[in-house]
Protein backbone atom coordinates (compact mmCIF):
# COMPACT_ATOMS: atom_id res chain seq x y z
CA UNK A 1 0.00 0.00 0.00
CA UNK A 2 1.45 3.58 -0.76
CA UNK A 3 2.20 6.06 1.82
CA UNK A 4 0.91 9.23 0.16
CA UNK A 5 0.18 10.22 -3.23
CA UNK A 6 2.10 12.47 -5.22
CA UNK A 7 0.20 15.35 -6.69
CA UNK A 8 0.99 17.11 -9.80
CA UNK A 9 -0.61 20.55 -9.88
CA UNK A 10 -0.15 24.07 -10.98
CA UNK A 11 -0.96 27.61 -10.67
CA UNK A 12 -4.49 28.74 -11.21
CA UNK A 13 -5.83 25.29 -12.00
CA UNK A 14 -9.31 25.21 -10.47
CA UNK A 15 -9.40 21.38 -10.74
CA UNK A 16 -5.93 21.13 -8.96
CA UNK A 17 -7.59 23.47 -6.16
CA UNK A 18 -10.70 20.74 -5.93
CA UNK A 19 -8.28 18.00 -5.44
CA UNK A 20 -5.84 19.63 -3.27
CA UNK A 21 -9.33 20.95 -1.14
CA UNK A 22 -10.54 17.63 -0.65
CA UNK A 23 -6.81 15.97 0.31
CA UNK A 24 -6.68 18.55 3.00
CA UNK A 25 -10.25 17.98 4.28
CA UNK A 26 -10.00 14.05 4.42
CA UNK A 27 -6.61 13.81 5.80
CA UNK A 28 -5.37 11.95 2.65
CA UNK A 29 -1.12 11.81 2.85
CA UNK A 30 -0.10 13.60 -0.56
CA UNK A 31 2.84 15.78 -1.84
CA UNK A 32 2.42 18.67 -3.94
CA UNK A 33 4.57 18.76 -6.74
CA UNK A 34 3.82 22.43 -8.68
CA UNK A 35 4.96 22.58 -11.84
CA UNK A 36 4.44 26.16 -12.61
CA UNK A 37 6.81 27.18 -9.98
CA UNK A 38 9.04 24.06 -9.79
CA UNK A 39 11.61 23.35 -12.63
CA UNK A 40 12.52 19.86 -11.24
CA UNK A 41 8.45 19.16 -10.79
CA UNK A 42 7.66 20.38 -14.60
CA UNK A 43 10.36 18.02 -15.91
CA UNK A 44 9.50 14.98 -13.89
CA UNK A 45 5.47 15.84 -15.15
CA UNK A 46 6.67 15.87 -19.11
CA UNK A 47 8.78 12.51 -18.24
CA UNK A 48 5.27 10.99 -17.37
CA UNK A 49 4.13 11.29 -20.45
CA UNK A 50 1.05 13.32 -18.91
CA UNK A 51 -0.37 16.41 -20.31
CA UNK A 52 -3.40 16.72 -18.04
CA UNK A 53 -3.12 18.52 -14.75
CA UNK A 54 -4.09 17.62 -12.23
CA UNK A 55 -1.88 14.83 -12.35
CA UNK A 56 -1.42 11.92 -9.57
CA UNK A 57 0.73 8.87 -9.07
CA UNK A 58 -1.52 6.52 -6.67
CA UNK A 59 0.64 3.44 -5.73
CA UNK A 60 3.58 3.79 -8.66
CA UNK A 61 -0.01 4.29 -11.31
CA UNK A 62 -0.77 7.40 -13.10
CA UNK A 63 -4.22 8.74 -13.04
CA UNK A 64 -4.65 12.12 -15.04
CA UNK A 65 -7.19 14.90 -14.38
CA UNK A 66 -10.25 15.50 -11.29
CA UNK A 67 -12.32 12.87 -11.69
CA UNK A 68 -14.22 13.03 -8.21
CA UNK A 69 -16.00 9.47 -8.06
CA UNK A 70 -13.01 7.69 -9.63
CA UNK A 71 -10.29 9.58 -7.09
CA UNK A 72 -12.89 9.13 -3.87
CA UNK A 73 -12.78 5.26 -5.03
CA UNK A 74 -8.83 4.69 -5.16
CA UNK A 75 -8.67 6.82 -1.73
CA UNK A 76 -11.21 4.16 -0.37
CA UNK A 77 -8.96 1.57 -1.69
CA UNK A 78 -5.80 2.68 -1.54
CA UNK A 79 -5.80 4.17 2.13
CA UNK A 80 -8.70 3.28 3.77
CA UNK A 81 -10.17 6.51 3.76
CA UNK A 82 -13.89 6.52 3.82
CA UNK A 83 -14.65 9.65 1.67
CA UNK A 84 -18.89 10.25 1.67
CA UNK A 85 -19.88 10.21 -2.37
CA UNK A 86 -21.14 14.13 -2.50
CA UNK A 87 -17.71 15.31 -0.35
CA UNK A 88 -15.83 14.31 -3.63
CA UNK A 89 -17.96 17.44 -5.48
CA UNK A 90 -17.19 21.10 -5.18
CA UNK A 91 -20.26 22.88 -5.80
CA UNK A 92 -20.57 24.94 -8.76
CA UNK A 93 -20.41 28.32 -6.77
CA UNK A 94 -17.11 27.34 -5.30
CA UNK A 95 -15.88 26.15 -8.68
CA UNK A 96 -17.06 29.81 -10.51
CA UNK A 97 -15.38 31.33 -7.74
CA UNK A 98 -12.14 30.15 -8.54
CA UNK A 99 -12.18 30.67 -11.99
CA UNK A 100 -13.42 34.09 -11.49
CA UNK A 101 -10.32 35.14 -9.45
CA UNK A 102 -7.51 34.10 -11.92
CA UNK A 103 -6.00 36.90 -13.09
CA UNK A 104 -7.01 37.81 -16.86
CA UNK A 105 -3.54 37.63 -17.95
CA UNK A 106 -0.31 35.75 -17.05
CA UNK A 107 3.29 36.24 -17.93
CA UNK A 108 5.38 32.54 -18.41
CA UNK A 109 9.14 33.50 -18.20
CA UNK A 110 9.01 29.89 -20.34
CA UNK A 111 7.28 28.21 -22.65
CA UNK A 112 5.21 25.14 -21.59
CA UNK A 113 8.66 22.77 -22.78
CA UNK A 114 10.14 24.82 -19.86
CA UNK A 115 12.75 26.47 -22.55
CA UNK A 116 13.85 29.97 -23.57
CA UNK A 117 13.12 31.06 -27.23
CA UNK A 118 16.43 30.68 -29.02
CA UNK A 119 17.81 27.90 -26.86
């Protein structure tokens, strides 16, 4: 059985929010591995293969994006973590909330390769 789960997230991701929300609120053992402000994190997320954020390696498996039922499930399994079916859903106001507070427009000092133009 894993000891935590390693979580792939970054900036301004409402969906990485949700997930980290509901780690925090059940107790579930995780890592948070942000690849918007981590180099090392960004490069071991495009050596998964994975393209979707959030992103989560559950017992040495990969499982790409917030899928609530399928994520409460594996918890269940994988931990023994009894998560109730509707504390796996954010409701909608929450969610528009956090989409509505993203800035309208973000500066990347690097492309999404994590590389300078001309290098």
């Amino acid at each position: 059985m894993s000891k935590e789960i390693v979580l792939y997230t970054q900036e301004l991701c409402p969906f990485c929010e949700m997930a980290k929300a509901l780690f925090r609120k059940h107790n579930v053992p995780h890592v948070i591995r942000n690849t918007s402000t981590n180099f090392e994190a960004r490069r071991e997320f495009l050596k998964l293969g994975s393209s979707v954020l959030p992103a989560f390696i559950i017992d040495g498996h990969l499982y790409e994006g917030f899928e609530p039922e399928h994520l409460r499930i594996l918890i269940r399994q994988k931990f023994v973590i009894d998560i109730p079916k509707g504390d796996a859903i954010i409701p909608k106001k929450r969610f528009n909330r956090l989409i509505d507070n993203r800035p309208k427009k973000i500066i990347v000092p690097f492309n999404t390769l994590g590389y300078r133009a001309g290098d």
